[in-house]
PDB file of N, CA and C in Angstrom:
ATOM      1  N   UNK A   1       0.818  -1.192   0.000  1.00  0.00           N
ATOM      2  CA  UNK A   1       0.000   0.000   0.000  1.00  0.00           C
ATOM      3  C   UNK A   1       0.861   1.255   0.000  1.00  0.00           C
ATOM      4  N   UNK A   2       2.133   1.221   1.360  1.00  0.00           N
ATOM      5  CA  UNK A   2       2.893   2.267   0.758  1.00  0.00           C
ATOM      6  C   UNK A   2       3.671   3.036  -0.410  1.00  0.00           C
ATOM      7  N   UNK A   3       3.756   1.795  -1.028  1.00  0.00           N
ATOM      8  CA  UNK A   3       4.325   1.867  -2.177  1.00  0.00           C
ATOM      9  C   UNK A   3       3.652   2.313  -3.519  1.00  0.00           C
ATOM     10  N   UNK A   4       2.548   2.037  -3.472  1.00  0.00           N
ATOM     11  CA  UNK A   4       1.273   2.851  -4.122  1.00  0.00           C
ATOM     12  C   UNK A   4       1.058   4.064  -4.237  1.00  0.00           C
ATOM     13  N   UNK A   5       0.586   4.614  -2.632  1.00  0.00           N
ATOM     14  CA  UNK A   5       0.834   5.472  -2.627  1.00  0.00           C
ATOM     15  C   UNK A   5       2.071   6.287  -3.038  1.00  0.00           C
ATOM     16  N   UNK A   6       3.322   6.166  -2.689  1.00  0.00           N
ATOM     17  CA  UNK A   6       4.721   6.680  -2.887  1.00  0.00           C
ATOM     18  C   UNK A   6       4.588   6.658  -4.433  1.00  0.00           C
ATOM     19  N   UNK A   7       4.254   5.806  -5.045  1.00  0.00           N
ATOM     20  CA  UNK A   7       3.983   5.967  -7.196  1.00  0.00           C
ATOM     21  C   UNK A   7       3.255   6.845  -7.575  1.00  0.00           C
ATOM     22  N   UNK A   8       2.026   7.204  -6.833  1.00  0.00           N
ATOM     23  CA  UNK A   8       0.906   7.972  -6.701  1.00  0.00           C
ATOM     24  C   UNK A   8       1.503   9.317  -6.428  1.00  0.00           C
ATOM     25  N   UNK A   9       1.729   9.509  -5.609  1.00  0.00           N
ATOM     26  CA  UNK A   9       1.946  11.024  -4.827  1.00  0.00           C
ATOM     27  C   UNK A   9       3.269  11.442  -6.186  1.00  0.00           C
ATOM     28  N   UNK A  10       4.163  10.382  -6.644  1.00  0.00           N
ATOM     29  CA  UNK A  10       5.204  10.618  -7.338  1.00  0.00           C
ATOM     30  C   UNK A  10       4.971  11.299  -8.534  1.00  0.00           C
ATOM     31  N   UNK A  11       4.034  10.240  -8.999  1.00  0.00           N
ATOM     32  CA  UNK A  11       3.468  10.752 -10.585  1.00  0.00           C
ATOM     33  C   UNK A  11       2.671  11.895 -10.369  1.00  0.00           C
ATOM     34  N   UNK A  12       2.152  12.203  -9.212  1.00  0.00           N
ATOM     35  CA  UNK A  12       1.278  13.296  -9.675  1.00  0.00           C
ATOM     36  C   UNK A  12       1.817  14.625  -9.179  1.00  0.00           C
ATOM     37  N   UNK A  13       2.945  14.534  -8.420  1.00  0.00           N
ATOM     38  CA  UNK A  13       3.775  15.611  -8.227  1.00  0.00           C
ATOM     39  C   UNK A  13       4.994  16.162  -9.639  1.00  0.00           C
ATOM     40  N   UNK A  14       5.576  14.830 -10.738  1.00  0.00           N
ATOM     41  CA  UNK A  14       6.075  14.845 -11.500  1.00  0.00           C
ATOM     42  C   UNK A  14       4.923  15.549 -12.723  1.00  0.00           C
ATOM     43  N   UNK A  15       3.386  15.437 -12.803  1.00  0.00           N
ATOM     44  CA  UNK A  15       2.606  16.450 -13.960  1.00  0.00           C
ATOM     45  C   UNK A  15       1.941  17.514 -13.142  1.00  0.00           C
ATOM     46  N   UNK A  16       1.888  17.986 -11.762  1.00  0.00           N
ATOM     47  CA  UNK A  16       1.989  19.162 -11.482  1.00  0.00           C
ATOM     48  C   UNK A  16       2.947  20.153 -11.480  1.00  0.00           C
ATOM     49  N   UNK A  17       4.636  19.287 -11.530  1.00  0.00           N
ATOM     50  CA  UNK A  17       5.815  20.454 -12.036  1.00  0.00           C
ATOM     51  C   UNK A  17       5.831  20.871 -13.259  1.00  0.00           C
ATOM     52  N   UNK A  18       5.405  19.618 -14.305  1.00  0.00           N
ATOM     53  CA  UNK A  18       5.482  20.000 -15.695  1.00  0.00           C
ATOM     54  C   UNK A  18       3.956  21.051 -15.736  1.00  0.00           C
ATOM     55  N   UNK A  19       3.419  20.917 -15.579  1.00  0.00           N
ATOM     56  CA  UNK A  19       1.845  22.230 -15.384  1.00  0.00           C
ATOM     57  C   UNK A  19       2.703  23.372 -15.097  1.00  0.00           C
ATOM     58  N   UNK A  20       3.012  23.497 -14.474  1.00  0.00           N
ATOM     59  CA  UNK A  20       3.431  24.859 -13.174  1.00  0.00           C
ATOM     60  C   UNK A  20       4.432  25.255 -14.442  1.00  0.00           C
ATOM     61  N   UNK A  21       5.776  24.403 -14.658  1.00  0.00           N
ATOM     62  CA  UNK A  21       6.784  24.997 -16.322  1.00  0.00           C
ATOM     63  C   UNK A  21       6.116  25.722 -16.941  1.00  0.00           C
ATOM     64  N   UNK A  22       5.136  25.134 -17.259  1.00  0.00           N
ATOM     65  CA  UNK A  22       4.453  25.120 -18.761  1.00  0.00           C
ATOM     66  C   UNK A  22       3.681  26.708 -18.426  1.00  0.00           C
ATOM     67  N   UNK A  23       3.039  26.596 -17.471  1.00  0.00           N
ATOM     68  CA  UNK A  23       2.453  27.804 -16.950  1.00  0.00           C
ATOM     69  C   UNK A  23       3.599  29.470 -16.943  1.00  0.00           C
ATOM     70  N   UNK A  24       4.489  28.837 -16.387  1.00  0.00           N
ATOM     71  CA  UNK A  24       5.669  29.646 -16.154  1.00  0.00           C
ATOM     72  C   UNK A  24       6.420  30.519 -17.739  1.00  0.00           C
ATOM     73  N   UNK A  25       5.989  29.152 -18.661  1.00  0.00           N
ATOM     74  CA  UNK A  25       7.098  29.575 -19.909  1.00  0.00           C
ATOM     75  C   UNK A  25       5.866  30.192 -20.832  1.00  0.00           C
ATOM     76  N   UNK A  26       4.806  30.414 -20.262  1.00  0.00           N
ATOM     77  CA  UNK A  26       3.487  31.137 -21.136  1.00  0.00           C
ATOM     78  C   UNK A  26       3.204  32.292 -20.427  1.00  0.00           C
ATOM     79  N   UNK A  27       3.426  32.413 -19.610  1.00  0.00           N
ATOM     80  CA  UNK A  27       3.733  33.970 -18.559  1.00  0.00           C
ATOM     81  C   UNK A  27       5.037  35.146 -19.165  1.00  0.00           C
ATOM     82  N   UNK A  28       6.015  33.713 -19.794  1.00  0.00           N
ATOM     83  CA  UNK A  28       7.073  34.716 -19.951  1.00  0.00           C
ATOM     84  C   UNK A  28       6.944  34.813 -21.476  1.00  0.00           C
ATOM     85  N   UNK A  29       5.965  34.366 -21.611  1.00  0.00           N
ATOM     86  CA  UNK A  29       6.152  34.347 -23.208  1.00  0.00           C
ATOM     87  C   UNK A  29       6.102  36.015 -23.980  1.00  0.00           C
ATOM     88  N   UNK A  30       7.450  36.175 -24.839  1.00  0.00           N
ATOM     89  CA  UNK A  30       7.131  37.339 -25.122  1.00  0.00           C
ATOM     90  C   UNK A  30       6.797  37.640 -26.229  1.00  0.00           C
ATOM     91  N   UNK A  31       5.923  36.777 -27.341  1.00  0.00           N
ATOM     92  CA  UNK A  31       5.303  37.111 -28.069  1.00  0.00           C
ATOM     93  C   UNK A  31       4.287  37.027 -27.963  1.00  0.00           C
ATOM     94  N   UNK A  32       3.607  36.248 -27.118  1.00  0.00           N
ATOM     95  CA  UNK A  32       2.292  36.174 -26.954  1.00  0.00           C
ATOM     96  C   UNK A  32       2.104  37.505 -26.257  1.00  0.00           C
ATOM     97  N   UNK A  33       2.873  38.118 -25.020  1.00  0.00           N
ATOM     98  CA  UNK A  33       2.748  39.160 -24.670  1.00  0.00           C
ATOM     99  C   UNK A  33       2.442  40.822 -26.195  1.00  0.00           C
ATOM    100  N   UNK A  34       3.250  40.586 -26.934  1.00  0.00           N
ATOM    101  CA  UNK A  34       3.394  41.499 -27.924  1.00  0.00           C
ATOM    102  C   UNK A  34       1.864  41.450 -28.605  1.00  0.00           C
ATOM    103  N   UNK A  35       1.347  39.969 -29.105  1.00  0.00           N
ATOM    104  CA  UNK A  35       0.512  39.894 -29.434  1.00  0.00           C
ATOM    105  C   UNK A  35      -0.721  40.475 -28.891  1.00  0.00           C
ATOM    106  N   UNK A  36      -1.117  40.279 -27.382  1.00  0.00           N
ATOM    107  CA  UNK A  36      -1.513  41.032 -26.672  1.00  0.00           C
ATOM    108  C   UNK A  36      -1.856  42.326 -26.828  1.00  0.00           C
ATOM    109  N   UNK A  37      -0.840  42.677 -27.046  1.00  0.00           N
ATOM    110  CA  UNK A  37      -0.758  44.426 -26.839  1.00  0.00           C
ATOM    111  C   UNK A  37      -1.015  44.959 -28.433  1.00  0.00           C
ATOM    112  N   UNK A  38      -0.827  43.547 -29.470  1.00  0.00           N
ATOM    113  CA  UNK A  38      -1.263  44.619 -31.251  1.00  0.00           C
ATOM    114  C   UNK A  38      -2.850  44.015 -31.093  1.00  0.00           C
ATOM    115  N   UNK A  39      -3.326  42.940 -30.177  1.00  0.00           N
ATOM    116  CA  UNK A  39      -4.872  43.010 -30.712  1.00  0.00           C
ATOM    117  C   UNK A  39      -5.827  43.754 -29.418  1.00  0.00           C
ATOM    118  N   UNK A  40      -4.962  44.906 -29.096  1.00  0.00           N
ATOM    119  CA  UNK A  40      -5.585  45.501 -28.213  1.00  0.00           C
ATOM    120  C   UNK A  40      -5.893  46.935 -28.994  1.00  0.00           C
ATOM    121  N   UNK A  41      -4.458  46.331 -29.518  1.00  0.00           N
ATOM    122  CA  UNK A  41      -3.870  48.212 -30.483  1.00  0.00           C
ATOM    123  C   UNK A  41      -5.178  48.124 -31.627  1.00  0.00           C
ATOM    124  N   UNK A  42      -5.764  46.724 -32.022  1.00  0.00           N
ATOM    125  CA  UNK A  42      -6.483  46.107 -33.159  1.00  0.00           C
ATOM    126  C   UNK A  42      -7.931  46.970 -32.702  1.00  0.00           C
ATOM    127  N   UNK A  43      -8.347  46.980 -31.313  1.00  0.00           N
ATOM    128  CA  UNK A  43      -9.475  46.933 -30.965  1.00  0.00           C
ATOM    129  C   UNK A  43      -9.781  48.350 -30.561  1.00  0.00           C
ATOM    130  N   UNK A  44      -8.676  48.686 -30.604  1.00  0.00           N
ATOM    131  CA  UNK A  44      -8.395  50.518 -30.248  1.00  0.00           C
ATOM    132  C   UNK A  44      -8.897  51.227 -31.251  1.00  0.00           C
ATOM    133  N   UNK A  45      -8.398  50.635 -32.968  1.00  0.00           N
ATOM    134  CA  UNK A  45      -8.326  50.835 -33.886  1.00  0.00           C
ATOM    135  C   UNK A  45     -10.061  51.134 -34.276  1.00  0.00           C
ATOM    136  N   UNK A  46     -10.275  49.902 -33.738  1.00  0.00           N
ATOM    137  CA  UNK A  46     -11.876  49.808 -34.441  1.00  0.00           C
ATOM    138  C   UNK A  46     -13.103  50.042 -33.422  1.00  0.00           C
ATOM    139  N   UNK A  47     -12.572  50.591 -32.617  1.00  0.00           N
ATOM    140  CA  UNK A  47     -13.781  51.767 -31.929  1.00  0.00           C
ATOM    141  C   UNK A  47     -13.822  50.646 -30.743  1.00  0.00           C
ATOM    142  N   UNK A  48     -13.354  49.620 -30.155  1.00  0.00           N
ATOM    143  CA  UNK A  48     -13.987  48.301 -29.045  1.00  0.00           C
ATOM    144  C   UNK A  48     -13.134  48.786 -28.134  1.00  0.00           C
ATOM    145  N   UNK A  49     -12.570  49.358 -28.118  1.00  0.00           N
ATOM    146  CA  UNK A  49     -11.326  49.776 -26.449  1.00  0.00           C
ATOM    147  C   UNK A  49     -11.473  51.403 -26.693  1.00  0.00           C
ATOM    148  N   UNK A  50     -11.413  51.885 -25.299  1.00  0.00           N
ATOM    149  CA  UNK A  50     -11.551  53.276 -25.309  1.00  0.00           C
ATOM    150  C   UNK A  50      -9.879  53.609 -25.344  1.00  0.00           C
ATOM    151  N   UNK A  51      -9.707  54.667 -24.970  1.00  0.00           N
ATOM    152  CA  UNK A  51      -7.968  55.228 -24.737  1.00  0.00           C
ATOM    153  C   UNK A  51      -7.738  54.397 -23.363  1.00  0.00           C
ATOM    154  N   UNK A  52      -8.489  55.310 -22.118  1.00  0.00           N
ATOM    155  CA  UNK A  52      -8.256  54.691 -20.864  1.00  0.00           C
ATOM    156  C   UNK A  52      -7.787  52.823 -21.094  1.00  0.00           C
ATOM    157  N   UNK A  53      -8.981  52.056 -21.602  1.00  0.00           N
ATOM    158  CA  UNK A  53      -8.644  51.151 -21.322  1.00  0.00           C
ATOM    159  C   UNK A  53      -7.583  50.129 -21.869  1.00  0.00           C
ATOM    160  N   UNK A  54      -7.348  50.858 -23.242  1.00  0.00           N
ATOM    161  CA  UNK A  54      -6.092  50.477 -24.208  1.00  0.00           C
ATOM    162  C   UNK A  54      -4.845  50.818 -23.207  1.00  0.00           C
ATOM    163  N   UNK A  55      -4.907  51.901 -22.204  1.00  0.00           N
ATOM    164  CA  UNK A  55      -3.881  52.557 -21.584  1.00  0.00           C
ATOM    165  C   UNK A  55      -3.781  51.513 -20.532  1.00  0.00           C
ATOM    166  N   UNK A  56      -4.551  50.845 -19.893  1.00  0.00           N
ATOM    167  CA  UNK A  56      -4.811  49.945 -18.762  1.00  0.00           C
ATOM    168  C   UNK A  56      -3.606  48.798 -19.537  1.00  0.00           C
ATOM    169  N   UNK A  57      -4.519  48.551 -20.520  1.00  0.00           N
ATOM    170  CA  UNK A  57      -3.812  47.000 -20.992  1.00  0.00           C
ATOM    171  C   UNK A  57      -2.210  46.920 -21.449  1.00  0.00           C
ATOM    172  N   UNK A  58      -1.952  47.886 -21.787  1.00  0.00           N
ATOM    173  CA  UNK A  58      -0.457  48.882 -22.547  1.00  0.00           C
ATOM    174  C   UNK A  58       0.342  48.629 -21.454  1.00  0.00           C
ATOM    175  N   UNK A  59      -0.148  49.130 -20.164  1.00  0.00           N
ATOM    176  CA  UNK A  59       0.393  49.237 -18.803  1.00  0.00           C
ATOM    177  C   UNK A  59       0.913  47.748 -18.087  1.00  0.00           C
ATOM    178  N   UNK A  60      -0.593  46.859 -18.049  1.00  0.00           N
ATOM    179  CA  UNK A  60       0.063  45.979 -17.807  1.00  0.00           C
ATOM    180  C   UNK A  60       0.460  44.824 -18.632  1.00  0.00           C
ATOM    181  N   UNK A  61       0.481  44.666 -19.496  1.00  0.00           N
ATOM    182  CA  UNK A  61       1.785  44.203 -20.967  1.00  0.00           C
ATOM    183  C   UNK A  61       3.062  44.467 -20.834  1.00  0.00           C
ATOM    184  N   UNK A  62       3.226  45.882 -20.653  1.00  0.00           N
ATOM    185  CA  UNK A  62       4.574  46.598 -20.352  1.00  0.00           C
ATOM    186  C   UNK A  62       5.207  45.845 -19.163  1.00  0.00           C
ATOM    187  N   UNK A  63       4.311  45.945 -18.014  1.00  0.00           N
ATOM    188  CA  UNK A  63       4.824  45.508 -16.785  1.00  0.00           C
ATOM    189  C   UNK A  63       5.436  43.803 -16.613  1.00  0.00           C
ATOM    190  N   UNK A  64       4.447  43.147 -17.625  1.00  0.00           N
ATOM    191  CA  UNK A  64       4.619  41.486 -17.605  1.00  0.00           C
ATOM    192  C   UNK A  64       5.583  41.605 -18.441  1.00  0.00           C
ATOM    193  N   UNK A  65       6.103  42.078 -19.569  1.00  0.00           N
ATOM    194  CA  UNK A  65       7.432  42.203 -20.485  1.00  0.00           C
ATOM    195  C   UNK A  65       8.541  42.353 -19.564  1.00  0.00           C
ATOM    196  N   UNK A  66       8.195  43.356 -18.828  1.00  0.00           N
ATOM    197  CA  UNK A  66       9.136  43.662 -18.031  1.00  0.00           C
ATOM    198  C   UNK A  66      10.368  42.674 -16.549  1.00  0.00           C
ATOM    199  N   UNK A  67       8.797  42.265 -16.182  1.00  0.00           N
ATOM    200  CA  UNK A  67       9.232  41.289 -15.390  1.00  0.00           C
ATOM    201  C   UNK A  67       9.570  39.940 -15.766  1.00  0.00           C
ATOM    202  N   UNK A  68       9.003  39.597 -17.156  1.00  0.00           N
ATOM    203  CA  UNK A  68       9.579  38.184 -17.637  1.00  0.00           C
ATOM    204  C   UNK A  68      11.051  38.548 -17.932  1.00  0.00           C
ATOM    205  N   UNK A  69      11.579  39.531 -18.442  1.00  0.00           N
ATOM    206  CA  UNK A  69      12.502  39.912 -18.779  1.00  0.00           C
ATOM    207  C   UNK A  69      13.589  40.069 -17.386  1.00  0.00           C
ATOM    208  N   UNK A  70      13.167  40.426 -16.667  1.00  0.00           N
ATOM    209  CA  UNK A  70      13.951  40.391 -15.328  1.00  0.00           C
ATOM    210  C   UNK A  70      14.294  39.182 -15.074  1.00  0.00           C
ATOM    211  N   UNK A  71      13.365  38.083 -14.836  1.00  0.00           N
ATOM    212  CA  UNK A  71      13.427  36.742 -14.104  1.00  0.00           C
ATOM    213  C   UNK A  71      14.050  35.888 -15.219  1.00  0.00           C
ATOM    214  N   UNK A  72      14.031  36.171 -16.976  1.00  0.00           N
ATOM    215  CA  UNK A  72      14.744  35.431 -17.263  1.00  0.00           C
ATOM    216  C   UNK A  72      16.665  35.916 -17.252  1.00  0.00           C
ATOM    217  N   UNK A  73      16.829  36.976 -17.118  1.00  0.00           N
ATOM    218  CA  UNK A  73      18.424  37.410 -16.810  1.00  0.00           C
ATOM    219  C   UNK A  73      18.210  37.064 -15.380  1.00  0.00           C
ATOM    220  N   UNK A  74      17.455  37.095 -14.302  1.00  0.00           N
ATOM    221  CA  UNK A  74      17.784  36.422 -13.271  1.00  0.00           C
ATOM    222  C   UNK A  74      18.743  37.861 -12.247  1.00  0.00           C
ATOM    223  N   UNK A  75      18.035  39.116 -12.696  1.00  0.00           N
ATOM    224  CA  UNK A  75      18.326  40.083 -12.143  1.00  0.00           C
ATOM    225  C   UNK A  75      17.520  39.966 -10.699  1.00  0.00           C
ATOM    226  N   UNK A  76      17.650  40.563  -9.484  1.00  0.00           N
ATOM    227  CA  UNK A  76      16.765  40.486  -8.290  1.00  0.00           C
ATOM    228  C   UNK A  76      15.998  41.447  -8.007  1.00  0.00           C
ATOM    229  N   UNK A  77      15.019  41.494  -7.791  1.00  0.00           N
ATOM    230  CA  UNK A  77      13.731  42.987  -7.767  1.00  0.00           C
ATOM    231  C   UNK A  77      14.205  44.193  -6.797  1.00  0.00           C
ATOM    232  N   UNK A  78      13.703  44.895  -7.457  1.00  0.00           N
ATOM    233  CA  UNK A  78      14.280  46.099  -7.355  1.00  0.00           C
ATOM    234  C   UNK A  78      15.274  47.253  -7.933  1.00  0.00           C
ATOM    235  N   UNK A  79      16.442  46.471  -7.891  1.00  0.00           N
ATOM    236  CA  UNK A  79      17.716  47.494  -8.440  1.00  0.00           C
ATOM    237  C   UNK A  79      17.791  47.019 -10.010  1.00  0.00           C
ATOM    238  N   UNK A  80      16.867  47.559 -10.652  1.00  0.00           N
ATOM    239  CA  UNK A  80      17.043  47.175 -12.232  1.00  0.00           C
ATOM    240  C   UNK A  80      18.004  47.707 -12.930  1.00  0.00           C
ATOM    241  N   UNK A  81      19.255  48.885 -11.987  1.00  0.00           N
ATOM    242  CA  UNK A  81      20.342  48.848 -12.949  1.00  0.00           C
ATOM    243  C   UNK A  81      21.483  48.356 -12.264  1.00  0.00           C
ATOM    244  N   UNK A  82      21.687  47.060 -11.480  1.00  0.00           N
ATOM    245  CA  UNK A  82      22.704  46.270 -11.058  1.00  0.00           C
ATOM    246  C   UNK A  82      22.944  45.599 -12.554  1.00  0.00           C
ATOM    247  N   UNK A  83      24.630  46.522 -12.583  1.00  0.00           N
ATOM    248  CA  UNK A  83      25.159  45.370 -13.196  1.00  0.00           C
ATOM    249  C   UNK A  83      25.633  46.553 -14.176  1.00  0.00           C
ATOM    250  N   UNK A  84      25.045  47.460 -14.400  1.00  0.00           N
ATOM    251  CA  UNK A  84      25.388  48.625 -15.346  1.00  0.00           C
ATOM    252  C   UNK A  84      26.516  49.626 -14.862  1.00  0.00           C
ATOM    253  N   UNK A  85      27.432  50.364 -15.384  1.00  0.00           N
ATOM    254  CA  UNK A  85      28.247  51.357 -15.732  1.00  0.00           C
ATOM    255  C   UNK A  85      28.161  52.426 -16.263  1.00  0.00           C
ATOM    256  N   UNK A  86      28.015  53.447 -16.059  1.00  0.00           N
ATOM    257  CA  UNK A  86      28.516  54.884 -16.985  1.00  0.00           C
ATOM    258  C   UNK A  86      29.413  54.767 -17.214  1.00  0.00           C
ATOM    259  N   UNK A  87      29.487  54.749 -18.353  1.00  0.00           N
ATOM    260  CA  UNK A  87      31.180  55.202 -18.690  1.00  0.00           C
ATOM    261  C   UNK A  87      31.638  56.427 -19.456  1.00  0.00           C
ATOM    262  N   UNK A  88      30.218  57.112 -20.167  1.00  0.00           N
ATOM    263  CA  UNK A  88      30.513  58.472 -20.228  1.00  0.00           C
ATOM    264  C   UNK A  88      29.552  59.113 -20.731  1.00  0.00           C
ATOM    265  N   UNK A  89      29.255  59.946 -21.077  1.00  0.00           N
ATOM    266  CA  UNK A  89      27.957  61.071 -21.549  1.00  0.00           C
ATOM    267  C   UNK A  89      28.260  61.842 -22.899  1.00  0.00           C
ATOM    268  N   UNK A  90      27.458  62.201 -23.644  1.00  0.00           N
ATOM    269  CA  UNK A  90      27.431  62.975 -24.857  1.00  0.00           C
ATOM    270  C   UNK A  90      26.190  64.467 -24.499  1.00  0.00           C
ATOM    271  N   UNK A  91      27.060  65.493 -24.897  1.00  0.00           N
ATOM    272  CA  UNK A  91      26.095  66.689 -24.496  1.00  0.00           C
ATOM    273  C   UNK A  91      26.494  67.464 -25.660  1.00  0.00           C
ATOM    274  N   UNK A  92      24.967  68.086 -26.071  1.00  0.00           N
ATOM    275  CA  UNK A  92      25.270  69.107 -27.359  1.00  0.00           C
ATOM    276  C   UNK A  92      24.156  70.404 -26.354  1.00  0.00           C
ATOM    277  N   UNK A  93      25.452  70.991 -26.524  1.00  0.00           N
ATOM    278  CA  UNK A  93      24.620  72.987 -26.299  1.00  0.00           C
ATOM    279  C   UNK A  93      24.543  73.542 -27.525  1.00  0.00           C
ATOM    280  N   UNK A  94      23.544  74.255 -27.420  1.00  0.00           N
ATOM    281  CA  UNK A  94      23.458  75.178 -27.872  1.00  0.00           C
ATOM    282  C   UNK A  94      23.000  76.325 -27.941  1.00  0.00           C
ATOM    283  N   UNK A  95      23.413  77.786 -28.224  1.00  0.00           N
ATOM    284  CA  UNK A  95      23.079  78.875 -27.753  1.00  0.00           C
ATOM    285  C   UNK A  95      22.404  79.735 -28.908  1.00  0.00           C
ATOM    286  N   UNK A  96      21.228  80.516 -28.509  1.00  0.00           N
ATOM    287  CA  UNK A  96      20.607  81.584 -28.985  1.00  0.00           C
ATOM    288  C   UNK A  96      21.364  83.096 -29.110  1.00  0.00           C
ATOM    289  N   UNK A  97      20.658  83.464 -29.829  1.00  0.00           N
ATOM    290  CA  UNK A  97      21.604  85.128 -30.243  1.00  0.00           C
ATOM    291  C   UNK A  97      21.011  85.686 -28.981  1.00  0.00           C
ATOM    292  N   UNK A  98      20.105  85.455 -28.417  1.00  0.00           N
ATOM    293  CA  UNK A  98      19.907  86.474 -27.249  1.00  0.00           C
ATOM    294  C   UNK A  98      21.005  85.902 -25.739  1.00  0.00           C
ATOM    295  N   UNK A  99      21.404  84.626 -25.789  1.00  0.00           N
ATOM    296  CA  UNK A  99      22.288  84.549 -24.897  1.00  0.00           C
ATOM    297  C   UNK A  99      23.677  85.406 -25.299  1.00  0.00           C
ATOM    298  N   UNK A 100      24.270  85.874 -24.288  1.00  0.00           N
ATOM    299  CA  UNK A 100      25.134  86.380 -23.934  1.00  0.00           C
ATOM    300  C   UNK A 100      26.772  85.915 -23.645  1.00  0.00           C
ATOM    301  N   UNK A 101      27.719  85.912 -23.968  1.00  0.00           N
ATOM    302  CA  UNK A 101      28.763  84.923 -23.137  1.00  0.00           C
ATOM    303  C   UNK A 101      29.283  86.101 -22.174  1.00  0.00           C
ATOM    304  N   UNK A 102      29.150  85.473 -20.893  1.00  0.00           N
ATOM    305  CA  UNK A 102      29.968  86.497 -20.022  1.00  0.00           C
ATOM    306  C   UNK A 102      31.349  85.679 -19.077  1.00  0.00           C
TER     307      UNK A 102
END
């Protein structure tokens, strides 16, 4: 009987991990995400989504891109620029005839 059970509890813990993957790699999916966001852009288009709510869905698309994108580099929440450098800047001035050089 223990042993039954122990096959039992085994197998069905071995197609609830593969569920949970599978779940996991459709969360991060980032075309389906993209897709998302052009048949929203689709519905925007043709009068079925207002602004607000195109803006809702835009928002959180953005946010799930975002975070699949985190968890697959395996960055840790929060400091989204660990790991980055300045290493230098580009600046263009420019001045009007009414400025002055003093």
């Amino acid at each position: 009987m223990f042993l039954l059970d122990s096959l039992l509890i085994g197998g069905l813990r071995f197609v609830l991990d593969k569920v949970a993957k599978a779940a996991d790699a459709e969360l991060d999916d980032e075309a389906r995400l993209r897709e998302i966001l052009l048949d929203g852009q689709m519905q925007l288009d043709a009068g079925e989504l207002s602004e607000a709510e195109y803006a809702d869905l835009e928002r959180d698309v953005l946010k799930h891109l975002s975070e699949a994108r985190r968890r697959r580099s395996g960055e840790a929440e929060g400091d989204s620029t660990a790991g980055y450098k300045v290493t230098g800047a580009e600046v263009d001035v420019q001045f009007s005839d009414d400025d002055e050089e003093r």
